[in-house]
ModelCIF file with pLDDT and N, C-alpha, C, O atoms, coordinates in Angstrom:
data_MODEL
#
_entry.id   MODEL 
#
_entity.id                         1 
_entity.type                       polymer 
_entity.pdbx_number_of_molecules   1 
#
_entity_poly.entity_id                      1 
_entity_poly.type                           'polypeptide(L)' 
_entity_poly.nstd_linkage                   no 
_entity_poly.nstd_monomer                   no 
_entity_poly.pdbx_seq_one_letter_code       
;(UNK)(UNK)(UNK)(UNK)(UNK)(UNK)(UNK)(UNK)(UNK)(UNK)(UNK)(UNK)(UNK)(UNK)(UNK)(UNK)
(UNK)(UNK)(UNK)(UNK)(UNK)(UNK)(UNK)(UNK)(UNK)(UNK)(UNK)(UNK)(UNK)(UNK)(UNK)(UNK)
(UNK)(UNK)(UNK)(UNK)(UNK)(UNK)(UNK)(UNK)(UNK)(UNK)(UNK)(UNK)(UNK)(UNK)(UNK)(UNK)
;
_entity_poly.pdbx_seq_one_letter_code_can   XXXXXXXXXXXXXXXXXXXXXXXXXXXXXXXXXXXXXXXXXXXXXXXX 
_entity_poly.pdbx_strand_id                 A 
#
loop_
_entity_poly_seq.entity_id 
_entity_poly_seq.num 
_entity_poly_seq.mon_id 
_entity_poly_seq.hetero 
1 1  UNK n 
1 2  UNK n 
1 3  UNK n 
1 4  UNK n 
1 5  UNK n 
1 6  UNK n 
1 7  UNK n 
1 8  UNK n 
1 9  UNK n 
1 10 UNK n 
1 11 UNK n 
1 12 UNK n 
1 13 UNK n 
1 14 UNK n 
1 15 UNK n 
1 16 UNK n 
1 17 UNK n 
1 18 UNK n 
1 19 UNK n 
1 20 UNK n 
1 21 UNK n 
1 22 UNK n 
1 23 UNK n 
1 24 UNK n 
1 25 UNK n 
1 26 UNK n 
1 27 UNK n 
1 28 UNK n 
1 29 UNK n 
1 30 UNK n 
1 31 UNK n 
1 32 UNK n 
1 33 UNK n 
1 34 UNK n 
1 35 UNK n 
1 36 UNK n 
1 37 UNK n 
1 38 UNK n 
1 39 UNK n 
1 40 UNK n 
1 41 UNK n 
1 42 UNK n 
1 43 UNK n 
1 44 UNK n 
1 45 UNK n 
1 46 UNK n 
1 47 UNK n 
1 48 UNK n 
#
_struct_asym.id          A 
_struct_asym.entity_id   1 
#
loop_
_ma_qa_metric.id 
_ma_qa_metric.mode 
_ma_qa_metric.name 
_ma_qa_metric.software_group_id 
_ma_qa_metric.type 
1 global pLDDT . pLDDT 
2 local  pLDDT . pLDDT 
#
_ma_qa_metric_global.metric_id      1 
_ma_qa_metric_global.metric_value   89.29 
_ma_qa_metric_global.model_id       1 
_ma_qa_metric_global.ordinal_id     1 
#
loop_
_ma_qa_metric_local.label_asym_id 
_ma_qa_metric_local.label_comp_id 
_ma_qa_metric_local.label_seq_id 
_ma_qa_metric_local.metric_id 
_ma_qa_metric_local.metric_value 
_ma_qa_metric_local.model_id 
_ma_qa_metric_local.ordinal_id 
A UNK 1  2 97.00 1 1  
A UNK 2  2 97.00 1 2  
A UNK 3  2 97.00 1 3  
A UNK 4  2 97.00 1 4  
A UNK 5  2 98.00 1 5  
A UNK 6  2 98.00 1 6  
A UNK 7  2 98.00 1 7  
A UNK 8  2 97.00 1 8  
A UNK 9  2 97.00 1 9  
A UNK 10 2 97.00 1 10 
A UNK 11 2 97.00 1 11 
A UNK 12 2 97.00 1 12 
A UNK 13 2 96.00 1 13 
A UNK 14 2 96.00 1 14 
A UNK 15 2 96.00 1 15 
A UNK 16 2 95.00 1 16 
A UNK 17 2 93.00 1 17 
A UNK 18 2 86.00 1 18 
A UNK 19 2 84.00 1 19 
A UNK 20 2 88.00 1 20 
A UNK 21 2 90.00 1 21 
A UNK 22 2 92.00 1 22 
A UNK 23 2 92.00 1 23 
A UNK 24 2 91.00 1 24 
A UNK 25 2 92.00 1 25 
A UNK 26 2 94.00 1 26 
A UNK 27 2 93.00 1 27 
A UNK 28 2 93.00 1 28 
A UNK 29 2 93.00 1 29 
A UNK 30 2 95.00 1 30 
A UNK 31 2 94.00 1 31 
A UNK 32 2 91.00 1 32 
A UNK 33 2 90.00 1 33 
A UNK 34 2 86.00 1 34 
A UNK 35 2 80.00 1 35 
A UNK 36 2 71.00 1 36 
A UNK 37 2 61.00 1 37 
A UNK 38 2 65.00 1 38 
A UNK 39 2 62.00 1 39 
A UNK 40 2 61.00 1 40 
A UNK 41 2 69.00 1 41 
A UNK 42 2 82.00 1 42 
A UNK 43 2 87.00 1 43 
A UNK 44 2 92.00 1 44 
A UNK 45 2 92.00 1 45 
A UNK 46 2 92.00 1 46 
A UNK 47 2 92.00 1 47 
A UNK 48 2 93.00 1 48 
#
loop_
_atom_site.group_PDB 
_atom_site.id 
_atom_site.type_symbol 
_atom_site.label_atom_id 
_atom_site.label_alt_id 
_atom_site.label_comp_id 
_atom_site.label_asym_id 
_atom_site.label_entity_id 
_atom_site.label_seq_id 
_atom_site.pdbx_PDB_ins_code 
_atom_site.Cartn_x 
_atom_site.Cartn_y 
_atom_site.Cartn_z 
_atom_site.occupancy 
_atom_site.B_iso_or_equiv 
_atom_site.pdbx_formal_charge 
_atom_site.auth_seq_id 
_atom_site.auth_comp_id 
_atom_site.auth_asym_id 
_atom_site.auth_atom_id 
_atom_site.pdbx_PDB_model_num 
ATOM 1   N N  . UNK A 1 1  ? 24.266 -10.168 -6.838  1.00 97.00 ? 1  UNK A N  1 
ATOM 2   C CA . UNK A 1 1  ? 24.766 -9.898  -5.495  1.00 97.00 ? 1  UNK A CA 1 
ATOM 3   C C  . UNK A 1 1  ? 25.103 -8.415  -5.404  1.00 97.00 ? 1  UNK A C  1 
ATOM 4   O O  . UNK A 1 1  ? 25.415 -7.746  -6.389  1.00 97.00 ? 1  UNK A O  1 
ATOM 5   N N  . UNK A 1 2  ? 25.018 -7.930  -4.126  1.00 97.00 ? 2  UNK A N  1 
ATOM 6   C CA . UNK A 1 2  ? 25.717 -6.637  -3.902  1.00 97.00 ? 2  UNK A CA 1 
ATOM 7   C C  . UNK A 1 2  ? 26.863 -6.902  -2.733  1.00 97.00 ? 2  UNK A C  1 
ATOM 8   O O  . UNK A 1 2  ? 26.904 -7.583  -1.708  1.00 97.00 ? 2  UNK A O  1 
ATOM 9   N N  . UNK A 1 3  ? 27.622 -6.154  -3.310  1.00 97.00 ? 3  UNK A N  1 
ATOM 10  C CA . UNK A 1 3  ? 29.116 -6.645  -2.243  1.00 97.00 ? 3  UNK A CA 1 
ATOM 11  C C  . UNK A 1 3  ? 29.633 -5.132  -2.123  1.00 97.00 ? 3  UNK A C  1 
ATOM 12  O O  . UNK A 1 3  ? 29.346 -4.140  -2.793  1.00 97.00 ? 3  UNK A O  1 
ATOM 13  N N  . UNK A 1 4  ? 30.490 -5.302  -1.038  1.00 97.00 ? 4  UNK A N  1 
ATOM 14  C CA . UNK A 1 4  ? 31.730 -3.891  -0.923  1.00 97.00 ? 4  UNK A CA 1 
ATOM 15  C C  . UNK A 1 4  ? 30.346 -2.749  -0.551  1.00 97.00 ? 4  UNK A C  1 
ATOM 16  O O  . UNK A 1 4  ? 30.409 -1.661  -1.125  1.00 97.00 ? 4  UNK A O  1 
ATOM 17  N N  . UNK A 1 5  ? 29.156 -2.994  0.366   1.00 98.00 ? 5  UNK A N  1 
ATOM 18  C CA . UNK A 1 5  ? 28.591 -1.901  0.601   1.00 98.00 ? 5  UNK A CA 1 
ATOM 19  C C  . UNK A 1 5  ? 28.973 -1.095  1.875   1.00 98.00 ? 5  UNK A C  1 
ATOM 20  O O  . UNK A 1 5  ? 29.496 -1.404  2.946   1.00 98.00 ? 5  UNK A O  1 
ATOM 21  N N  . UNK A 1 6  ? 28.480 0.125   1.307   1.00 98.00 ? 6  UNK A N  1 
ATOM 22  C CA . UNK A 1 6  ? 28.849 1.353   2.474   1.00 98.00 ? 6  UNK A CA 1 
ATOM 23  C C  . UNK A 1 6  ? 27.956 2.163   2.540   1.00 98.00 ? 6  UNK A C  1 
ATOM 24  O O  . UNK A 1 6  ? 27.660 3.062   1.752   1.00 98.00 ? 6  UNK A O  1 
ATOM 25  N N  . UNK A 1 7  ? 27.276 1.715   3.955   1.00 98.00 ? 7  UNK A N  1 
ATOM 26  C CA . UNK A 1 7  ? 26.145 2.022   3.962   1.00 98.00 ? 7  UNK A CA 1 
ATOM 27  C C  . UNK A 1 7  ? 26.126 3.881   4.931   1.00 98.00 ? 7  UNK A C  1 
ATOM 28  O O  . UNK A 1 7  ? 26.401 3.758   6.124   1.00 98.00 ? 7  UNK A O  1 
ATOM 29  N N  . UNK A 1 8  ? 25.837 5.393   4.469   1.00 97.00 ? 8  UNK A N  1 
ATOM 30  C CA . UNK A 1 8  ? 26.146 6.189   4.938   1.00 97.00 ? 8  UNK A CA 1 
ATOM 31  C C  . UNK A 1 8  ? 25.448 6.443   6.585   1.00 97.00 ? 8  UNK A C  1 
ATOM 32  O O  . UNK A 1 8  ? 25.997 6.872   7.600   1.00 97.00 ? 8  UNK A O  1 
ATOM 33  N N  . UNK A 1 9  ? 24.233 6.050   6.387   1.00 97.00 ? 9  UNK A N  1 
ATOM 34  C CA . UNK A 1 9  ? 23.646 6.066   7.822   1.00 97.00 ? 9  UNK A CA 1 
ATOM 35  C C  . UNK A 1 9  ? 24.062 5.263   8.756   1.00 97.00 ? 9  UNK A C  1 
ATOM 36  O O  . UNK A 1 9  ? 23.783 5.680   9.881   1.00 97.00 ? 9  UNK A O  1 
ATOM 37  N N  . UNK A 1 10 ? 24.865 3.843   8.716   1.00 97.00 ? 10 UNK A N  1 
ATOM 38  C CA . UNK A 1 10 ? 25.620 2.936   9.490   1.00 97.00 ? 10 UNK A CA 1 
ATOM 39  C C  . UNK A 1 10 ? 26.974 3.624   9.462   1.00 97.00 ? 10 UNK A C  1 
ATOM 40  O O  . UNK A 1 10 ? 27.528 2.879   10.270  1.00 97.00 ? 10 UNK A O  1 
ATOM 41  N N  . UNK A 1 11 ? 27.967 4.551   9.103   1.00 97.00 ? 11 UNK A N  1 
ATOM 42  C CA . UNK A 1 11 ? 28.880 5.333   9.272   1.00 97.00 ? 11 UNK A CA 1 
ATOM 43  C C  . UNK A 1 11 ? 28.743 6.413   9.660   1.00 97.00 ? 11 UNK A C  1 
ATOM 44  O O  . UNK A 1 11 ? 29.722 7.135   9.847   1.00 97.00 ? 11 UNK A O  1 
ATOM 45  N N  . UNK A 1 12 ? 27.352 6.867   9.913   1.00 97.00 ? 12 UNK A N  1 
ATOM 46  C CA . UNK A 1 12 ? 27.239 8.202   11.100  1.00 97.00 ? 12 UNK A CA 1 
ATOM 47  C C  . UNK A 1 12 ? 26.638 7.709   12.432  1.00 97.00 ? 12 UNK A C  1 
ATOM 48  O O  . UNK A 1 12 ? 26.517 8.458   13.402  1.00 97.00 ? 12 UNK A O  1 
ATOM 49  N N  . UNK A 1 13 ? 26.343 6.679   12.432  1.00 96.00 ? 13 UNK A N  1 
ATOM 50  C CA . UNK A 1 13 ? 25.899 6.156   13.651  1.00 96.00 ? 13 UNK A CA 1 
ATOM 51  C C  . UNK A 1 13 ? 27.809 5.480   14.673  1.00 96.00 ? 13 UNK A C  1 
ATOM 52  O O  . UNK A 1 13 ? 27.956 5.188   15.860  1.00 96.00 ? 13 UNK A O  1 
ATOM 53  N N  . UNK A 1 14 ? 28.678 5.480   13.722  1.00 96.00 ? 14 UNK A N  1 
ATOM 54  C CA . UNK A 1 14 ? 30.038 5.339   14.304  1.00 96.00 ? 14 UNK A CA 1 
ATOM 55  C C  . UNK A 1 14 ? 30.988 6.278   14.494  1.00 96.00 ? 14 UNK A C  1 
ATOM 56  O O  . UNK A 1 14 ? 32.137 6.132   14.913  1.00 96.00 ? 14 UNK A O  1 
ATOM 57  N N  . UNK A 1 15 ? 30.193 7.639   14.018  1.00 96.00 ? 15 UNK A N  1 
ATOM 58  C CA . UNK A 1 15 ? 30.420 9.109   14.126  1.00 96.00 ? 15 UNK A CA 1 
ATOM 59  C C  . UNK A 1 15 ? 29.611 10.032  15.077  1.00 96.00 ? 15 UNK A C  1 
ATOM 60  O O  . UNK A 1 15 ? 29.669 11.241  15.297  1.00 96.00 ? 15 UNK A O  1 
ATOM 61  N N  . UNK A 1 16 ? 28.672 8.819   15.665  1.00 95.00 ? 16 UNK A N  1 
ATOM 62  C CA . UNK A 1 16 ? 28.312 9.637   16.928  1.00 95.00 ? 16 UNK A CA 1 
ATOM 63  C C  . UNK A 1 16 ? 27.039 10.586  16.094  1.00 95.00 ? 16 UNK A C  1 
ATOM 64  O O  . UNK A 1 16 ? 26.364 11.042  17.017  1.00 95.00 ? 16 UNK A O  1 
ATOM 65  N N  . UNK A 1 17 ? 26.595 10.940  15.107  1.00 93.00 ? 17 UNK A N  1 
ATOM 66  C CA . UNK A 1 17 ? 25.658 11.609  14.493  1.00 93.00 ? 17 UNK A CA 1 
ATOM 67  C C  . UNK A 1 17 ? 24.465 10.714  14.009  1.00 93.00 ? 17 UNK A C  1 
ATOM 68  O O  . UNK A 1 17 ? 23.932 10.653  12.901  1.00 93.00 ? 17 UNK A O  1 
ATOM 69  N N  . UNK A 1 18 ? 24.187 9.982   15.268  1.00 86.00 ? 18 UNK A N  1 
ATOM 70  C CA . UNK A 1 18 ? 22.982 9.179   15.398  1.00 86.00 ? 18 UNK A CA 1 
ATOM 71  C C  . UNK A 1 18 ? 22.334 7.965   14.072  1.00 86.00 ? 18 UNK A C  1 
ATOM 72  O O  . UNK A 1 18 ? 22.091 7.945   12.866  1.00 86.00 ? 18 UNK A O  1 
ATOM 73  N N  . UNK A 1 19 ? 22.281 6.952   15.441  1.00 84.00 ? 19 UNK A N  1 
ATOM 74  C CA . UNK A 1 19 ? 22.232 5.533   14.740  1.00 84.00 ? 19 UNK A CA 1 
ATOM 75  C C  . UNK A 1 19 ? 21.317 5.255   13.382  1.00 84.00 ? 19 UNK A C  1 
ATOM 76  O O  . UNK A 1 19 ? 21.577 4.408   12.529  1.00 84.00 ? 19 UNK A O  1 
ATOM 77  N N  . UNK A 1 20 ? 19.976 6.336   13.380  1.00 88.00 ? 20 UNK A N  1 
ATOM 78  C CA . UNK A 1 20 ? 18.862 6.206   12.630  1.00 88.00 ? 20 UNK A CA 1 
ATOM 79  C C  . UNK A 1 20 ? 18.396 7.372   11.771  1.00 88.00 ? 20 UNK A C  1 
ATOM 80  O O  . UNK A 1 20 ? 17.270 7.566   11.314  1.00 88.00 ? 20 UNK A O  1 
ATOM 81  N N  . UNK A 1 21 ? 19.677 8.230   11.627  1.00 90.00 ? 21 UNK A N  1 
ATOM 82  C CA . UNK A 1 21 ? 20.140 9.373   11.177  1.00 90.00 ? 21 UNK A CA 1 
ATOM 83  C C  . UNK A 1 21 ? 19.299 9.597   9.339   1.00 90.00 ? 21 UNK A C  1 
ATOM 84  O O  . UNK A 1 21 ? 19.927 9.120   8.394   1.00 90.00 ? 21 UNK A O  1 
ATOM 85  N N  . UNK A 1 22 ? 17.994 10.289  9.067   1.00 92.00 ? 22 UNK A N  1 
ATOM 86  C CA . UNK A 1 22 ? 17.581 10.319  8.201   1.00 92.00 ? 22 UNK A CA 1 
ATOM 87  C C  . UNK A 1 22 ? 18.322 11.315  6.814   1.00 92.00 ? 22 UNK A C  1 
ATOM 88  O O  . UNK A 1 22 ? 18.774 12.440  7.025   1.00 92.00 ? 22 UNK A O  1 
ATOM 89  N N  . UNK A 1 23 ? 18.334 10.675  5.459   1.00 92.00 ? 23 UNK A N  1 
ATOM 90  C CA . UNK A 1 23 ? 19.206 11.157  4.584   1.00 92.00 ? 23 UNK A CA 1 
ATOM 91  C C  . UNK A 1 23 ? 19.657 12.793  4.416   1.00 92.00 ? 23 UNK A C  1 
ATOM 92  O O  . UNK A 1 23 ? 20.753 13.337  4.286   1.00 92.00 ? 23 UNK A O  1 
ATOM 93  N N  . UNK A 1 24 ? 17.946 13.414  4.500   1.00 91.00 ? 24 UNK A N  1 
ATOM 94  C CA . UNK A 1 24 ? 17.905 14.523  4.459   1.00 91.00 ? 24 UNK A CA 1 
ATOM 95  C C  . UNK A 1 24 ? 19.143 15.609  5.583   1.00 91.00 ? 24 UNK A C  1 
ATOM 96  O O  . UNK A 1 24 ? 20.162 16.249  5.326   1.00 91.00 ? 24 UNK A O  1 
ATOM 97  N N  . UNK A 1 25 ? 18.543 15.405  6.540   1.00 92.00 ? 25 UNK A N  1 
ATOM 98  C CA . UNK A 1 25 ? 18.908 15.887  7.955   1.00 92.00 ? 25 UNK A CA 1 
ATOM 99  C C  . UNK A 1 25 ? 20.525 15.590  7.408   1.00 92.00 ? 25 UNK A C  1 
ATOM 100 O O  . UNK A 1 25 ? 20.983 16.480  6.690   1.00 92.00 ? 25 UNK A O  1 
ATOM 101 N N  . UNK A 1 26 ? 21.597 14.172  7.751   1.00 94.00 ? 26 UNK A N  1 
ATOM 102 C CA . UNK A 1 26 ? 22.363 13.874  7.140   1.00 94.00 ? 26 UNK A CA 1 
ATOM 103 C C  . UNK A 1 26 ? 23.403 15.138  6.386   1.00 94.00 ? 26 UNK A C  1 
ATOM 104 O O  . UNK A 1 26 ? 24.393 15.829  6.630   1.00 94.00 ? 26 UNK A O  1 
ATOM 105 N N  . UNK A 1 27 ? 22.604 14.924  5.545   1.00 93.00 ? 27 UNK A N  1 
ATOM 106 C CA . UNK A 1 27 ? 23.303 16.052  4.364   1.00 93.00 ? 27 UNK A CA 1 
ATOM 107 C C  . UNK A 1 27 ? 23.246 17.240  4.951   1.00 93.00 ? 27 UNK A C  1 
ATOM 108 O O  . UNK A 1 27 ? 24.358 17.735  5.135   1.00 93.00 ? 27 UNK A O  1 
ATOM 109 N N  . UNK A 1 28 ? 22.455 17.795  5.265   1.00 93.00 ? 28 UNK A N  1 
ATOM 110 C CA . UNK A 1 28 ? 22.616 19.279  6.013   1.00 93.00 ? 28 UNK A CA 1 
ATOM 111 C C  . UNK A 1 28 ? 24.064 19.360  7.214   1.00 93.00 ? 28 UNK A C  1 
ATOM 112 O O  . UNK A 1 28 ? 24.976 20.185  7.163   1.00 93.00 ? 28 UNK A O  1 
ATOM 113 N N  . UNK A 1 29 ? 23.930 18.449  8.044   1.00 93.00 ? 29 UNK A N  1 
ATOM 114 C CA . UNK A 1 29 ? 24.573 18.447  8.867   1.00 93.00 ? 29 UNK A CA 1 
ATOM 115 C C  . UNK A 1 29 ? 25.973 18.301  8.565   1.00 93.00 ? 29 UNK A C  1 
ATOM 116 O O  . UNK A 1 29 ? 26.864 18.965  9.095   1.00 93.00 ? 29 UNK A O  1 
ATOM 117 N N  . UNK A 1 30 ? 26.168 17.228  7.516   1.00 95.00 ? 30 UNK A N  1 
ATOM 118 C CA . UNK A 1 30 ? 27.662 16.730  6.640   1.00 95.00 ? 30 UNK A CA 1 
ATOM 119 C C  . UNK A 1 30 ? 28.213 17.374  5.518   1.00 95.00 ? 30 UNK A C  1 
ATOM 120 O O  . UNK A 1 30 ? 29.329 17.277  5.007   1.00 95.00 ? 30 UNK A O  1 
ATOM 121 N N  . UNK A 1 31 ? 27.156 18.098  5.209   1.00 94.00 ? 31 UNK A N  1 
ATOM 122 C CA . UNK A 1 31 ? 27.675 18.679  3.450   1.00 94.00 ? 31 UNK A CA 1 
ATOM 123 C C  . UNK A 1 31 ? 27.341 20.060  3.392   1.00 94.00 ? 31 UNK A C  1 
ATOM 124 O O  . UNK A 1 31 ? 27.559 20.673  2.346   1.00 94.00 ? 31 UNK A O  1 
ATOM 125 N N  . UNK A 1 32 ? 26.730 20.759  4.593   1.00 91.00 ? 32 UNK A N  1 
ATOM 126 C CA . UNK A 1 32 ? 25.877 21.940  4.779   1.00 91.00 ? 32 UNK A CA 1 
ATOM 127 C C  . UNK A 1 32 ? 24.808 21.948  3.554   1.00 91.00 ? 32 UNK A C  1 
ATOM 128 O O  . UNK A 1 32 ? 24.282 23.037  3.326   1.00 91.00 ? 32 UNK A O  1 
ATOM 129 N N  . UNK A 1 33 ? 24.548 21.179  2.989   1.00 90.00 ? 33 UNK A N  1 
ATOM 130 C CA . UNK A 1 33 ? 23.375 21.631  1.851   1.00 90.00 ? 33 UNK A CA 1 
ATOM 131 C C  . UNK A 1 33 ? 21.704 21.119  2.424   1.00 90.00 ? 33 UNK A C  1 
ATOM 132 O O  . UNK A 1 33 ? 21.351 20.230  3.199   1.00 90.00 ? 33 UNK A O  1 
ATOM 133 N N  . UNK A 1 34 ? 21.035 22.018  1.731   1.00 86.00 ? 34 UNK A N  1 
ATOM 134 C CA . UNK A 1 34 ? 19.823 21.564  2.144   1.00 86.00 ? 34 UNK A CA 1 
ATOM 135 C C  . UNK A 1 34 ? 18.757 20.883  0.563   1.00 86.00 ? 34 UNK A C  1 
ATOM 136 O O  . UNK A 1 34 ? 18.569 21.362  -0.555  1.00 86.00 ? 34 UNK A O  1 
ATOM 137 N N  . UNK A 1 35 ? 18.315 19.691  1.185   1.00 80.00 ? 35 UNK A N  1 
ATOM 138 C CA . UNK A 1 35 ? 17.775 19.255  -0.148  1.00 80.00 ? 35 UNK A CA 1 
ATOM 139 C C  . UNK A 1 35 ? 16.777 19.560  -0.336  1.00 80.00 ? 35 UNK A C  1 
ATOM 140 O O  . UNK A 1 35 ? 16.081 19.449  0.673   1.00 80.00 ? 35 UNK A O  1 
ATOM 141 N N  . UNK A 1 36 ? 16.051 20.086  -1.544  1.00 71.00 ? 36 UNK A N  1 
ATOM 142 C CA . UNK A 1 36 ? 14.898 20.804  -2.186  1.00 71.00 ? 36 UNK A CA 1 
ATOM 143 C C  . UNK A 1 36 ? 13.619 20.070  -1.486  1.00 71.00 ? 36 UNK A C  1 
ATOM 144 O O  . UNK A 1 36 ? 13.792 19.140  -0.698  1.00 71.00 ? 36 UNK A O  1 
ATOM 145 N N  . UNK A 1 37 ? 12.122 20.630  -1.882  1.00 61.00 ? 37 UNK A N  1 
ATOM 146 C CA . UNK A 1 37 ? 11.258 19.841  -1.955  1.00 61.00 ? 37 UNK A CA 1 
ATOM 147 C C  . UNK A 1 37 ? 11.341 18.502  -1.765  1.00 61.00 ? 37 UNK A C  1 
ATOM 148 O O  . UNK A 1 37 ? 12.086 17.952  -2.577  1.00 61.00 ? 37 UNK A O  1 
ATOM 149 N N  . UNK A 1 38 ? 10.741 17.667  -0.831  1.00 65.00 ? 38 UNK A N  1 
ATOM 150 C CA . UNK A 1 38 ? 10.792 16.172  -0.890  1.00 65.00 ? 38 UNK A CA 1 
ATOM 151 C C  . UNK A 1 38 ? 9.997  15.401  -1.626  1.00 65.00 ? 38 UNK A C  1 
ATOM 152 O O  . UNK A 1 38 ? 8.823  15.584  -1.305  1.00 65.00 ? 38 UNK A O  1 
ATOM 153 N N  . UNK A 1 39 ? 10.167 14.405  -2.707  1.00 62.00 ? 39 UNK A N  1 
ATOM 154 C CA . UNK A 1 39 ? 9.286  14.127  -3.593  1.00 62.00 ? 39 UNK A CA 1 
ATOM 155 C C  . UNK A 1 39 ? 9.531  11.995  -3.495  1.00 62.00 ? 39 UNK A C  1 
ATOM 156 O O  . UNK A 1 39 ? 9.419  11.166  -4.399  1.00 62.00 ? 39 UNK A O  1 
ATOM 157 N N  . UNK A 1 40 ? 9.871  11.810  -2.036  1.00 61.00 ? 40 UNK A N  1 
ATOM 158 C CA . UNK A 1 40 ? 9.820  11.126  -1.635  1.00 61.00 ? 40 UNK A CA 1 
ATOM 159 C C  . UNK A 1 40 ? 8.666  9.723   -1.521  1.00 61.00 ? 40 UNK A C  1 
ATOM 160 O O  . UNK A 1 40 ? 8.869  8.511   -1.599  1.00 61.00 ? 40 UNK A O  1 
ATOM 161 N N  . UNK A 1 41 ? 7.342  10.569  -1.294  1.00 69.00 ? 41 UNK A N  1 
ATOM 162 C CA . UNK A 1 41 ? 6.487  9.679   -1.037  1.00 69.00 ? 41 UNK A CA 1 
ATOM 163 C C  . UNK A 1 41 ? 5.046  9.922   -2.034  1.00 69.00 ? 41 UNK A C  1 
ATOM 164 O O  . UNK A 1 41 ? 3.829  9.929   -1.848  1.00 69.00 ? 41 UNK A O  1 
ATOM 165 N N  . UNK A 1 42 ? 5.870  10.087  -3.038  1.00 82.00 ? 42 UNK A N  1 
ATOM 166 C CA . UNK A 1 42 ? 4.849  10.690  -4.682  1.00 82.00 ? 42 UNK A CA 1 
ATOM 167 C C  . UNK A 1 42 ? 4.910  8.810   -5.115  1.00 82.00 ? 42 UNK A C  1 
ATOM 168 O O  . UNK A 1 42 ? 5.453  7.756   -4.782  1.00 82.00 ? 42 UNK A O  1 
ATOM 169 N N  . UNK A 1 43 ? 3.840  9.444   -6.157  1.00 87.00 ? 43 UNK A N  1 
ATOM 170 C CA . UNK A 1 43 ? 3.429  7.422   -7.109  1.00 87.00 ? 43 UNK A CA 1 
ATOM 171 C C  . UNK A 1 43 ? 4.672  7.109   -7.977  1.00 87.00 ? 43 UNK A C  1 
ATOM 172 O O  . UNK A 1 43 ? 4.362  7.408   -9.130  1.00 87.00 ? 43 UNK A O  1 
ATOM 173 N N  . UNK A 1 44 ? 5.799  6.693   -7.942  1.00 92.00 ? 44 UNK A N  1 
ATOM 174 C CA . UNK A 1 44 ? 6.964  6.607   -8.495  1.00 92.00 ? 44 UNK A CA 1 
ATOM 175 C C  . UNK A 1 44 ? 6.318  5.464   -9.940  1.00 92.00 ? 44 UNK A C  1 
ATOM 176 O O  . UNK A 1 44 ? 6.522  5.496   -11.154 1.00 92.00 ? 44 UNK A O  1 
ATOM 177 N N  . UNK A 1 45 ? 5.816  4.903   -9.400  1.00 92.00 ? 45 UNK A N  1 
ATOM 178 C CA . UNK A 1 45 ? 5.230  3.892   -10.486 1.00 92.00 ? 45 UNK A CA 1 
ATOM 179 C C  . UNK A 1 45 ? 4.121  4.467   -11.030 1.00 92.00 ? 45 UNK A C  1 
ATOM 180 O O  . UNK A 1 45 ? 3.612  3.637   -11.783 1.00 92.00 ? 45 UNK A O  1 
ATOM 181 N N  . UNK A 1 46 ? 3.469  5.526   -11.017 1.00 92.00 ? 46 UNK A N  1 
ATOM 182 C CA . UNK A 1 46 ? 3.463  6.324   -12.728 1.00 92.00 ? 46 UNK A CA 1 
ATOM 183 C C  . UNK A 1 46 ? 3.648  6.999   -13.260 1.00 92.00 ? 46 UNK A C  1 
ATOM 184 O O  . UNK A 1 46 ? 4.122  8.006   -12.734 1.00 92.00 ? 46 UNK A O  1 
ATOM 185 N N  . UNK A 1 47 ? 3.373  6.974   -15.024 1.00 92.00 ? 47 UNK A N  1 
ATOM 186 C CA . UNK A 1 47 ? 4.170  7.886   -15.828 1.00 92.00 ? 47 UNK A CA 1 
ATOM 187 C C  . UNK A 1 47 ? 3.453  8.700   -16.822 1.00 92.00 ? 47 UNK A C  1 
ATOM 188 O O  . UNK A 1 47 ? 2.344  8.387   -17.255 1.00 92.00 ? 47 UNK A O  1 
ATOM 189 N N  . UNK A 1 48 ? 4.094  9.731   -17.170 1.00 93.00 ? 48 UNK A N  1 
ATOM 190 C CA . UNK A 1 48 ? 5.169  10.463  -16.777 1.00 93.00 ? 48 UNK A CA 1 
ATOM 191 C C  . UNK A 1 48 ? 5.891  10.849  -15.325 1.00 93.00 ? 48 UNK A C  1 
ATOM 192 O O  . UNK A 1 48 ? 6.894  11.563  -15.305 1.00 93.00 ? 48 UNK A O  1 
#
């Protein structure tokens, strides 16, 4: 089971910083940082 979640994009959507608020964007806006290169949509399932 997963319990006690907190989900960050469902707590900026109750902050008014939009319902569908993507991670990246997010962080810039909340933490001022900007995250590197996106290596998001690479073959995670192979290796190395």
């Amino acid at each position: 089971d997963v319990r006690n979640v907190f989900d960050t994009q469902v707590a900026a959507g109750f902050l008014g910083l939009g319902n569908q608020e993507g991670y990246e964007s997010l962080v810039r806006k909340v933490l001022r940082v900007r995250l590197k290169g996106s290596e998001g949509f690479t073959r995670w399932d192979r290796r190395p």
